[in-house]
Structure formats: C-alpha cells, structure tokens
Protein backbone atom coordinates (compact mmCIF):
# COMPACT_ATOMS: atom_id res chain seq x y z
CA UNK A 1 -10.84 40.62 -10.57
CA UNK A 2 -14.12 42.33 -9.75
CA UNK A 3 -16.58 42.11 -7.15
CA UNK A 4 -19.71 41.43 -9.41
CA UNK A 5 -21.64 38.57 -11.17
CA UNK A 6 -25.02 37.63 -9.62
CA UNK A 7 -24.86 38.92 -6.27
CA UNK A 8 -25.33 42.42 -7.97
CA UNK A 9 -28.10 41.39 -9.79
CA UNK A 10 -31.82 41.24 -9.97
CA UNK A 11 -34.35 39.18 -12.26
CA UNK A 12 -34.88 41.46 -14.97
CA UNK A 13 -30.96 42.02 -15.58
CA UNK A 14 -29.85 38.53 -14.46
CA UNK A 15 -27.15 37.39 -16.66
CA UNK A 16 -25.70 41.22 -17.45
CA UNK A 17 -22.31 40.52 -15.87
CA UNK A 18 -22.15 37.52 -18.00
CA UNK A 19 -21.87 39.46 -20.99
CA UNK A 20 -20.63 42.47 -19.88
CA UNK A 21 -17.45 40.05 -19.64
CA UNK A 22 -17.84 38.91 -22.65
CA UNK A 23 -17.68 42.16 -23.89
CA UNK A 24 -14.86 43.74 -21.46
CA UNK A 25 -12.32 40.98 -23.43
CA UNK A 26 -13.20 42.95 -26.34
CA UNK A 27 -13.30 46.64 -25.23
CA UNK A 28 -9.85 47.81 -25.47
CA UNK A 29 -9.54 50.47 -28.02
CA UNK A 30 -6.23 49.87 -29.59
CA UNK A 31 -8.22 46.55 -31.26
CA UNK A 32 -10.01 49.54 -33.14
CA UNK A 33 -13.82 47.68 -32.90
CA UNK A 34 -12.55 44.27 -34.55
CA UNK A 35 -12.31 41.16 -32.64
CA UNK A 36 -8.79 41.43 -29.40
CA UNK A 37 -7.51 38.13 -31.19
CA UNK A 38 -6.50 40.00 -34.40
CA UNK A 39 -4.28 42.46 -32.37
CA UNK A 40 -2.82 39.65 -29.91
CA UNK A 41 -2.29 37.59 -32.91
CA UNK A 42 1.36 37.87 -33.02
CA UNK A 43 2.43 38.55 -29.16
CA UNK A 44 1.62 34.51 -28.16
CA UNK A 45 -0.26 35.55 -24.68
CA UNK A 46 -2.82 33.33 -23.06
CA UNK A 47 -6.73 34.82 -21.74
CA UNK A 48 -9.63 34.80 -20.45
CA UNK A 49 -12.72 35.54 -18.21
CA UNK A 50 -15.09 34.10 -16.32
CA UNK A 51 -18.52 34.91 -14.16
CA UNK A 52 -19.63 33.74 -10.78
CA UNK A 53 -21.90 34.40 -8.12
CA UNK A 54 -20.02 37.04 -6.95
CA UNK A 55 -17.02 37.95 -8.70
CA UNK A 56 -15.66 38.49 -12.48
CA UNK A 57 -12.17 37.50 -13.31
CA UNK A 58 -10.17 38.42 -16.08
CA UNK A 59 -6.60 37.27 -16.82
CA UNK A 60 -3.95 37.64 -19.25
CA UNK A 61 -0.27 36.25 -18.85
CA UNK A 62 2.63 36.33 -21.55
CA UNK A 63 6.87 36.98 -21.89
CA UNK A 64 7.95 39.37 -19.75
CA UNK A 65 9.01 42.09 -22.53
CA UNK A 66 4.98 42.16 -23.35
CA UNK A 67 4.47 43.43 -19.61
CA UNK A 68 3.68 46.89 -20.54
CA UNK A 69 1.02 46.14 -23.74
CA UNK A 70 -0.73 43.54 -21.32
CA UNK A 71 -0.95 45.75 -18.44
CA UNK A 72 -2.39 48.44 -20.93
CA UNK A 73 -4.74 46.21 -22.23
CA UNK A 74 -5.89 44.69 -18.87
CA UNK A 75 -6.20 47.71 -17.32
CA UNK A 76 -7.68 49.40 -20.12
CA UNK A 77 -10.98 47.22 -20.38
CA UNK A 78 -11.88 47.59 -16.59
CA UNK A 79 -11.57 51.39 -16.23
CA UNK A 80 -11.91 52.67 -19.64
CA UNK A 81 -13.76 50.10 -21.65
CA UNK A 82 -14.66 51.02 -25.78
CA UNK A 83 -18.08 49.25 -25.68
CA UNK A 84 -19.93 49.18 -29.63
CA UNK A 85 -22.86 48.04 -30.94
CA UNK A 86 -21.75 46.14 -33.02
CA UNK A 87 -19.37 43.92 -30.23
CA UNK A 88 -22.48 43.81 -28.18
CA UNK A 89 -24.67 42.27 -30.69
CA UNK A 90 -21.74 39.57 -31.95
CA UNK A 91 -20.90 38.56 -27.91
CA UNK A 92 -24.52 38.15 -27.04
CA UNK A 93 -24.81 35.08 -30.09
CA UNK A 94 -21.96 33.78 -28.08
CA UNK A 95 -23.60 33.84 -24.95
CA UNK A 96 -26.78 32.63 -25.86
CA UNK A 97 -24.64 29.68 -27.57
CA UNK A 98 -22.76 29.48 -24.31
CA UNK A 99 -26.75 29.52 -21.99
CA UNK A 100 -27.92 27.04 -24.81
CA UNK A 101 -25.02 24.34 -24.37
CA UNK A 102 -25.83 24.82 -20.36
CA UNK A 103 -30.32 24.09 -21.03
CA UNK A 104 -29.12 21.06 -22.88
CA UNK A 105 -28.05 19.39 -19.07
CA UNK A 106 -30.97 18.77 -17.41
CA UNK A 107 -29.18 18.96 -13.72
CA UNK A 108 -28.91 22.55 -14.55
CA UNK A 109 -32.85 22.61 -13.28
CA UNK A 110 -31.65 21.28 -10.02
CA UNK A 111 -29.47 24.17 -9.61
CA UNK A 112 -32.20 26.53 -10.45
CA UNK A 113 -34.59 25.12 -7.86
CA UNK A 114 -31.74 24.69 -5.33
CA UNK A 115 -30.11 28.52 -5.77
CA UNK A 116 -34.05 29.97 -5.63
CA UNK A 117 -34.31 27.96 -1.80
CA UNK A 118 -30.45 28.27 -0.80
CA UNK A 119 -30.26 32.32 -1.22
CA UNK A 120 -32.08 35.50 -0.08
CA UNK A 121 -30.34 37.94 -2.58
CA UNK A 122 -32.79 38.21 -5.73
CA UNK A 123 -29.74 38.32 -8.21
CA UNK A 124 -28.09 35.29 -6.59
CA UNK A 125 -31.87 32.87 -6.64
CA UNK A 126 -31.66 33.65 -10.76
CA UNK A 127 -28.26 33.06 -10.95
CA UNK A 128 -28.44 29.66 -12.54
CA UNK A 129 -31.89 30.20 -13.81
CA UNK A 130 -30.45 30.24 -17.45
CA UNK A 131 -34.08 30.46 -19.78
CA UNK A 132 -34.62 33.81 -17.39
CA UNK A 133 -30.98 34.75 -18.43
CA UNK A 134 -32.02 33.68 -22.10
CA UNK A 135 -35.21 36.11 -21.95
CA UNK A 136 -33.33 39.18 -20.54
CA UNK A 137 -30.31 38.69 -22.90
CA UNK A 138 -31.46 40.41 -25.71
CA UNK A 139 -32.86 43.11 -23.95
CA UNK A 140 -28.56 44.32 -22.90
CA UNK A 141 -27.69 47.34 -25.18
CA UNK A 142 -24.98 49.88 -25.20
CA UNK A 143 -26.59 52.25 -22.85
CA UNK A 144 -27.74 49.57 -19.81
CA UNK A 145 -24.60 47.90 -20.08
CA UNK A 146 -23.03 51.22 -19.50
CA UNK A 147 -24.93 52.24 -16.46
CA UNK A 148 -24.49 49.00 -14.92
CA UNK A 149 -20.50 49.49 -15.38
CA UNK A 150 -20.81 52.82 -13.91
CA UNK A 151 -23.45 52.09 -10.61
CA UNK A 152 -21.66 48.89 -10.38
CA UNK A 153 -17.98 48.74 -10.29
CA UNK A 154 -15.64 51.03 -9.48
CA UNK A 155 -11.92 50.82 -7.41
CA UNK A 156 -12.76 49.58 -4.62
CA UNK A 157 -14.33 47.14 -5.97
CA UNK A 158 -11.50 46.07 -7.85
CA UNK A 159 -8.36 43.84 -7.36
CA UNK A 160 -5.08 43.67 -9.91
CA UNK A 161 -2.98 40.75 -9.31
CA UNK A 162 0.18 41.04 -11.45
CA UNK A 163 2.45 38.17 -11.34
CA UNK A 164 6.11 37.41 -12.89
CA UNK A 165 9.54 39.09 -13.51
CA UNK A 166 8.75 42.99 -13.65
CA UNK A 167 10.04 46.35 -12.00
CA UNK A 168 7.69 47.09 -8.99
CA UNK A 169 7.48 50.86 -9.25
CA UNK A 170 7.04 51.21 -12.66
CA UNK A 171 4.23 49.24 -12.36
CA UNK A 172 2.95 51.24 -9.39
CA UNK A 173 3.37 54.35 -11.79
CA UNK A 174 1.56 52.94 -14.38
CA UNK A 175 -1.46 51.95 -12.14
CA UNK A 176 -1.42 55.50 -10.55
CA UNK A 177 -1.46 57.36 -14.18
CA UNK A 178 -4.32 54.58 -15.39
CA UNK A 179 -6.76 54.63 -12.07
CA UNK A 180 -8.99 57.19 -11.03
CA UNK A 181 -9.64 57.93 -7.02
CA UNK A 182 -11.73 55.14 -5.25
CA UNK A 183 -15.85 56.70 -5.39
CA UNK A 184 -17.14 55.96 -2.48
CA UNK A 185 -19.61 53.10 -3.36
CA UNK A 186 -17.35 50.00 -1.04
CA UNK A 187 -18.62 46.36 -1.11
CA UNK A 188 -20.99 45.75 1.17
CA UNK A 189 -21.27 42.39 1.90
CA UNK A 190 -25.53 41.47 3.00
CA UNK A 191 -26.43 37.75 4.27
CA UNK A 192 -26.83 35.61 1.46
CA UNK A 193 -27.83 32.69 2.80
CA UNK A 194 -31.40 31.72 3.61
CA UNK A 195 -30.91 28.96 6.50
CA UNK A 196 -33.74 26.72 5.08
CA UNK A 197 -34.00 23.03 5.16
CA UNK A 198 -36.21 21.69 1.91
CA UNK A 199 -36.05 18.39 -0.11
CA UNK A 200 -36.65 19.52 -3.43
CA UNK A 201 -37.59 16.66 -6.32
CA UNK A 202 -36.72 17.65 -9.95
CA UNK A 203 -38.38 15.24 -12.51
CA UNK A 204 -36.40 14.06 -15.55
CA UNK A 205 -38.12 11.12 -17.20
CA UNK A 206 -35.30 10.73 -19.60
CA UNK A 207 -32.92 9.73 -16.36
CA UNK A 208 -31.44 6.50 -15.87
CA UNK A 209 -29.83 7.38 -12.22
CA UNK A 210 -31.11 9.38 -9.81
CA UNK A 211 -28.48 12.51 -9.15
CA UNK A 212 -28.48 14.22 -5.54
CA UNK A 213 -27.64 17.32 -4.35
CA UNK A 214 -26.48 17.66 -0.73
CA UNK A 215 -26.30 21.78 0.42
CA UNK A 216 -24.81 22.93 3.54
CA UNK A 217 -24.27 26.61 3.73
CA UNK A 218 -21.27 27.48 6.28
CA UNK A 219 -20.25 30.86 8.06
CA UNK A 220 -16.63 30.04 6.79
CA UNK A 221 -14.67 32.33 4.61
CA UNK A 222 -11.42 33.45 3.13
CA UNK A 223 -8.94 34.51 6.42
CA UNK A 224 -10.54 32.25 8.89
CA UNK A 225 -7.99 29.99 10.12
CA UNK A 226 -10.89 27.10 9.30
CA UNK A 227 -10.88 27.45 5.84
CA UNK A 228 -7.60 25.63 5.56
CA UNK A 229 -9.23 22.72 6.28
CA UNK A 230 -11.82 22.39 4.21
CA UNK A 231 -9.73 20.99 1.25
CA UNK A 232 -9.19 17.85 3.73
CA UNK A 233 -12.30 17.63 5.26
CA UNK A 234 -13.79 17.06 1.52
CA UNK A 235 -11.23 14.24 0.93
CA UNK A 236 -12.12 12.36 4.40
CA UNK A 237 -15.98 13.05 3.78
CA UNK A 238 -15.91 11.89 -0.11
CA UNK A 239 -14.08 11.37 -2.86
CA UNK A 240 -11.75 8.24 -2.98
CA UNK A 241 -12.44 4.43 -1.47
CA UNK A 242 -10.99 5.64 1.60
CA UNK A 243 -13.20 8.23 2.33
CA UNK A 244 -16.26 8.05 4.77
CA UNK A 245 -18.97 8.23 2.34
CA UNK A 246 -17.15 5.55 -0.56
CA UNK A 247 -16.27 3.22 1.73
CA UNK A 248 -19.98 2.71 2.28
CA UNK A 249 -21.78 3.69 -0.34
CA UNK A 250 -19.23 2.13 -2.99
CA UNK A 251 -16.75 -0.63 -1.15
CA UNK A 252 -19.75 -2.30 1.76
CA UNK A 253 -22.82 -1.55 0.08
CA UNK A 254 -22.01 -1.35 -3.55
CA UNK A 255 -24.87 1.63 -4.34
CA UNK A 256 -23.27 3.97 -6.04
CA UNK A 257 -20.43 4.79 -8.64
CA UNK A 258 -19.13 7.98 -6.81
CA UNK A 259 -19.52 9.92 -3.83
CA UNK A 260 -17.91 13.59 -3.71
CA UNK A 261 -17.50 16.38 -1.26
CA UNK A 262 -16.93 20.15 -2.36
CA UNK A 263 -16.28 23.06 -0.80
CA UNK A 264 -16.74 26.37 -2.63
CA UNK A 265 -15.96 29.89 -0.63
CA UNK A 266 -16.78 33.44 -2.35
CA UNK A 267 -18.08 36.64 -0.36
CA UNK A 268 -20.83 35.12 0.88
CA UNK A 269 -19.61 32.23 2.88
CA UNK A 270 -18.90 28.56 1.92
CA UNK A 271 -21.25 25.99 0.45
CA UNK A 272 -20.56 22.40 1.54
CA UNK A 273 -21.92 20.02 -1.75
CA UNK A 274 -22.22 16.47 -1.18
CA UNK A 275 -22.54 14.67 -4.99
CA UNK A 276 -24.26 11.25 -5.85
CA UNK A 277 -25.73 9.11 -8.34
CA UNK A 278 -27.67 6.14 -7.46
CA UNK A 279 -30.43 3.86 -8.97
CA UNK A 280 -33.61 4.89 -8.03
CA UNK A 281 -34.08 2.32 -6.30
CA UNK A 282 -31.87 3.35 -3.53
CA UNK A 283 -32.30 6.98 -3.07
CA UNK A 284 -34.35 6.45 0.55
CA UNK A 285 -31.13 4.05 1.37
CA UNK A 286 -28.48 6.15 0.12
CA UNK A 287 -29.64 9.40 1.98
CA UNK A 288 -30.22 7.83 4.94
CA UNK A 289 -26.59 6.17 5.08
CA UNK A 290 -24.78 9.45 4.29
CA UNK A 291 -26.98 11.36 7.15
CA UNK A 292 -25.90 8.68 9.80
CA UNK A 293 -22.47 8.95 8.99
CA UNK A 294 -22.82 12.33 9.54
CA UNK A 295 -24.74 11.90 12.68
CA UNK A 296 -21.60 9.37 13.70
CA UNK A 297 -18.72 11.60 13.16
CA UNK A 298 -20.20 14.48 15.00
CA UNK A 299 -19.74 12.08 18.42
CA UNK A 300 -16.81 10.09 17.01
CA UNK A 301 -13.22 10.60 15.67
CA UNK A 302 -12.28 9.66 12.55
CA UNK A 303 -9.62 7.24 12.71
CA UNK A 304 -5.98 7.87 12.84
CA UNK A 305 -4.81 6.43 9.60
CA UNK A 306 -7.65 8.08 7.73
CA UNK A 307 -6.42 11.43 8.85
CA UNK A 308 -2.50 10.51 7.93
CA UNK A 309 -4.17 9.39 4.95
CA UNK A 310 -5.47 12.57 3.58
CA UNK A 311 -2.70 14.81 5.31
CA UNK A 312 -0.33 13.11 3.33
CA UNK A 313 -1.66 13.72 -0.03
CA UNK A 314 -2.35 17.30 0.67
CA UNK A 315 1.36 17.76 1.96
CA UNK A 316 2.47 16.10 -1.50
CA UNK A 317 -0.14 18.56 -3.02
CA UNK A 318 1.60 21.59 -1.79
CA UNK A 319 5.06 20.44 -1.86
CA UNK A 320 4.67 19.78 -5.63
CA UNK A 321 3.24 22.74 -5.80
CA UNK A 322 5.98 24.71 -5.74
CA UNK A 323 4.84 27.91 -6.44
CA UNK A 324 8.03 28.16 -9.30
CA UNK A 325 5.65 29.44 -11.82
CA UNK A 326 3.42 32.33 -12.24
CA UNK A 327 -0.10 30.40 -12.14
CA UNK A 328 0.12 28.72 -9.00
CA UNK A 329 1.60 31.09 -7.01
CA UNK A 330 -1.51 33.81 -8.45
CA UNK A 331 -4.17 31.53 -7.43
CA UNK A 332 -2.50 30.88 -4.50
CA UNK A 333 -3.04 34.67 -2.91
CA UNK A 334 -5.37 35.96 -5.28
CA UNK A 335 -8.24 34.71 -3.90
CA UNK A 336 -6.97 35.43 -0.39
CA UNK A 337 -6.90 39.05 -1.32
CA UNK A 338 -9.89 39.50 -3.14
CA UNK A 339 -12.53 38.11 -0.78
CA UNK A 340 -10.93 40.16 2.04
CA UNK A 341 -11.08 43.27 -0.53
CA UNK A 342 -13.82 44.62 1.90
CA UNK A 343 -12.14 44.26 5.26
CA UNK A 344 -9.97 46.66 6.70
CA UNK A 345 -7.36 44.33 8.02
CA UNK A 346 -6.66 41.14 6.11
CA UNK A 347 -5.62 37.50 6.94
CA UNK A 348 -3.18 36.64 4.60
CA UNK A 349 -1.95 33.19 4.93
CA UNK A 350 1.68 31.83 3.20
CA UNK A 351 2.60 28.70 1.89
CA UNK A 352 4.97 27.82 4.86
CA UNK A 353 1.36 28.71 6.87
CA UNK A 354 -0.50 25.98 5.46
CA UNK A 355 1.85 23.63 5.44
CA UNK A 356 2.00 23.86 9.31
CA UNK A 357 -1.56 23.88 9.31
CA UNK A 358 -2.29 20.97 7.63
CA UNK A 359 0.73 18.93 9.69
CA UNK A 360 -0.89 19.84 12.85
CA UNK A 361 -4.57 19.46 12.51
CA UNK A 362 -5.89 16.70 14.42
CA UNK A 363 -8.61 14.08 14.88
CA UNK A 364 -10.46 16.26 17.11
CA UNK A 365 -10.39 19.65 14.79
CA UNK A 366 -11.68 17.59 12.28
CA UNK A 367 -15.01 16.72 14.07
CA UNK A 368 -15.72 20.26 15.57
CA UNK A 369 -15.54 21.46 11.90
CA UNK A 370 -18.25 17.93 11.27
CA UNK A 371 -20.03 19.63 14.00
CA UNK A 372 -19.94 22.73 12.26
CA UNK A 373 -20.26 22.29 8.69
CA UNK A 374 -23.00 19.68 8.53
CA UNK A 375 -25.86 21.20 10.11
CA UNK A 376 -28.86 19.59 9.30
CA UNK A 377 -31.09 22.33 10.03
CA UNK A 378 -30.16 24.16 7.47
CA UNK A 379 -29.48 21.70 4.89
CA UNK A 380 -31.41 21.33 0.87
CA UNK A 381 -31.46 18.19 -0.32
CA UNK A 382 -31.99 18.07 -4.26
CA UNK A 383 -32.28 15.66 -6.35
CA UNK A 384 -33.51 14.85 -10.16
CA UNK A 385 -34.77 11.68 -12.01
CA UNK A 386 -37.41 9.68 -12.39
CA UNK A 387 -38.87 8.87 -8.88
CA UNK A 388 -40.09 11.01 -6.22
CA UNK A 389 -39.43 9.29 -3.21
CA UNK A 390 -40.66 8.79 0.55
CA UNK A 391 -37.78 11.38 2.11
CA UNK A 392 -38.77 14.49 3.69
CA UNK A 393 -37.24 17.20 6.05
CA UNK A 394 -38.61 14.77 8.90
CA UNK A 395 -36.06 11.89 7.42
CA UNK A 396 -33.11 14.08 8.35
C-alpha cells in the first residue's frame, strides 16, 4: 500500500497513478516483458490493485509454500519495478477502456463538479474529472512514469501488510535484503478540504429521477476514538426502514426508493455522503425533510430501540467476523496502519476494542457526533437530472 493516487497529482498528470498501477502488476522482471498471468499461471494465487484519492493498493494472497515467490514478486514491483514500452502502451488501452466504461455514467459529472468545489489540492479537484484523465493519458511514457515513481514514492511512503502462516524473521530478512534506507521525502499531509457550502445542478436530460449528492467533510480520521462510530451512525442516519432518513422519506412519505449514508476516511479526513433518488418533482421536498431531521437530532436523542437496533447488527457484524481468515483480519489493521503511516505514535485499535466500543456508545455520543458531522456550513449539495430547482445555500 502506497501513499499516492490523486492527492499527488496535478491537472496535466491527473490520472498517472492510475496507470502507473496498472503497470506496477506487470513490472516484475521474472515475467520477462510478457503479461504476470503467464508466470502465475500455475501457482493458483489471487490479485490485484486499485487507485484512490490518496492511496494505491496492491495485493496478492496464495498457499503458504508460495510465500517466498509472492513476497518477491510484491516487493519486487514497488521498489524495483521493470517498466517497457511496450507494457505501457498495452495497459494504457486498458485504462482508457476502464475511463471509457466510467464517461458512459452520467453521475460521474456530478462527481467532477462536486470534487472541483469539495477540495483545495489541484490533483484531488481532477480526480474524478475522467475526459481530463482521457486527454493526459496518452501523453504517460517510460521516462515520466519513471520520474513520477522516483519524486513520488519512496519507504516511507510505503506500508507491507503480510498476512497468514509464515516465519516472522525470515520475512524481516527478506524485507531488509529487498528495501533500501527511507529518503527523506515523509508524507506530508496539507488541508484538503475547502469548507464551502454550494448547491451545484448537473443537467442530464436523458434522466428519469433526480439523483442527489449530500457532502459533509469531517475532521475525523483513522486513530480517533470517533471513527468507530461512524459505521453506526450511517446505519441510524440511512440505509434500512429503520433508519432516520427511510422511515420518512420511504415508510411516511413514500418519496423515494432509497436513502443511504456513507462514510469514507483516507489521509485527508472523512467525507459524510448522504445518497438519493427522487422524482423531480420532489427534490425541494426531499432536501428539505432530510435537513430538518438533521436540524432535529442535533437537539434530540435518537430513541433507545433505534440505537439497540443498529448496535446489535454491528455486534453480529464483528462477531461473525471472526477474523479466522487472512482477508478480514488484513483489512481489519491495514487501514489502521496505513493512514497513521505519517504519525509518530499510532492508535491502533483491536477487535476486543471495538467491540467494547460499540456496546457502550450511547444515545448522547451519538448526537454530539450529529452535532459534529453534519455541519451545514460546510456542506455541497449535488444533484443531476432534468430540473433545476428553487433550493439554494439560503434553503439550508
């Protein structure tokens, strides 16, 4: 896992750490310039990669007896990558497939216009601006791609989570004999967030519902003891007929289909999303209801049985999650780890940790974090279809 994606980006490179992972998966030099899947044909492992806003994450998992080839090979592409032409050239058709299959949603414009209003950092406002990413794409050749590598990442900037049945010090020894000393180029971590509050109207003629965007951005991240509960919070706030917003939006008023609450948390902070379709019809009533039940539960408690409610299913969350196999219990720290990469002391919570956490939170924590989390004054509102209506930052 690296610190990376579009946080370390600008306009004219936006979308480099895109392919750059495309490429990494392919950089390892024992596949001798053809394709990784030919060489991993016969040893059954499972990969892949991925970009964000502001991380890359590669993974590869397989038998125990295949530790030592796996930790070659996933070691081997972040420190000593074999980049070619010729792989550059045959991962960028895949990319531009990928970026194509991505224009063909038109809510990706709402991202666009929301990510260019929700962020300060130049790489992170073009992150989902995929035609820019389309323009710049074929401009990535052997010798940028390099120089990014090389001004970008480096190990401190990098986290190896290794999972599973294996001999601790040989793995250390390994590591040691593969990694060169840490430069000194650290994460720095720079406000990300712009604090605005915009409506921002996306026209789609083509739509038959109106879809709506809801942005909070939140000084919560990975360590803080409050992060725990934002996997509830989203449950009581949306989600299922019991939660605030469906009961209603769906089960009184009968105005939408759905009504969901996410939390996402990377180095920059947390974004609270709030998700819903409506008719156009009632988009003025629809925002209006989920801003006074906002404007409720900042002065009132939820009730008791909504709280049991959602505690419960989180406890049976975690207690089937038993943390027996090599997946969970991975996700389960890694992201602890890596978003704390950059601090000198780290909060690192167990799984006996959250489960005391989540059996003690209250009625009361709950609406501070309301209090918190939903500040209006620094909320987007986006939305895409048809109609622009009569809802501005006055309305909320």
């Amino acid at each position: 896992m690296l610190y990376g994606g579009n946080i370390v980006e600008n306009k004219n490179n936006s979308g480099i750490s895109h392919i750059l992972e495309h490429v990494l998966m392919e950089s390892w030099e024992k596949c001798k310039k053809k394709h990784c899947s030919y060489f991993w044909e016969k040893y059954g492992t499972l990969s892949n990669a991925h970009t964000t806003d502001t991380y890359l994450h590669f993974w590869k998992q397989g038998l125990a007896t295949n530790t030592n080839i796996i930790l070659d090979y996933i070691v081997s592409i972040i420190t000593n990558p074999q980049l070619s032409k010729k792989m550059i050239d045959k991962e960028r058709h895949a990319v531009r497939n990928e970026l194509n299959m991505y224009v063909n949603k038109p809510t990706w414009k709402l991202w666009d216009t929301i990510y260019k209003k929700l962020y300060t950092l130049e790489g992170l406002q073009y992150g989902q601006d995929y035609l820019q990413q389309l323009k710049v794409l074929k401009t990535f050749n052997k010798t940028n791609l390099e120089m990014f590598l090389k001004q970008t990442f480096n190990n401190r900037r990098i986290l190896f989570v290794i999972t599973g049945k294996f001999q601790k010090n040989k793995i250390i020894k390994i590591l040691r004999q593969k990694l060169k000393p840490a430069a000194e180029n650290p994460i720095h971590i720079k406000p990300c967030f712009s604090l605005k509050k915009k409506v921002l109207f996306i026209k789609n003629e083509k739509s038959k519902n109106t879809d709506i965007k809801i942005v909070f951005p939140i000084n919560i991240v990975r360590g803080d003891h409050e992060f725990i509960y934002l996997s509830m919070l989203s449950s009581i706030i949306g989600g299922d007929f019991s939660s605030l917003l469906m009961r209603e939006l769906r089960v009184k008023k009968e105005l939408v289909y759905g009504a969901s609450c996410s939390f996402d948390t990377d180095f920059c902070g947390s974004t609270c999303t709030i998700d819903i379709s409506t008719l156009d019809k009632n988009i003025v009533e629809v925002l209006h209801i989920v801003f006074k039940i906002i404007k409720t539960y900042k002065k009132k408690l939820i009730s008791k049985n909504l709280l049991s409610n959602v505690k419960n299913k989180h406890l049976i969350h975690f207690y089937e999650n038993s943390f027996e196999g090599v997946t969970k219990l991975s996700s389960f720290f890694k992201f602890q780890f890596l978003f704390q990469m950059h601090k000198k002391t780290k909060k690192i919570y167990t799984y006996n940790d959250y489960i005391k956490i989540i059996k003690n939170v209250s009625t009361k924590k709950i609406q501070s974090l309301i209090n918190k989390i939903f500040n209006t004054e620094q909320c987007l509102i986006g939305y895409i279809g048809k109609t622009k209506v009569n809802f501005s930052e006055k309305d909320y």
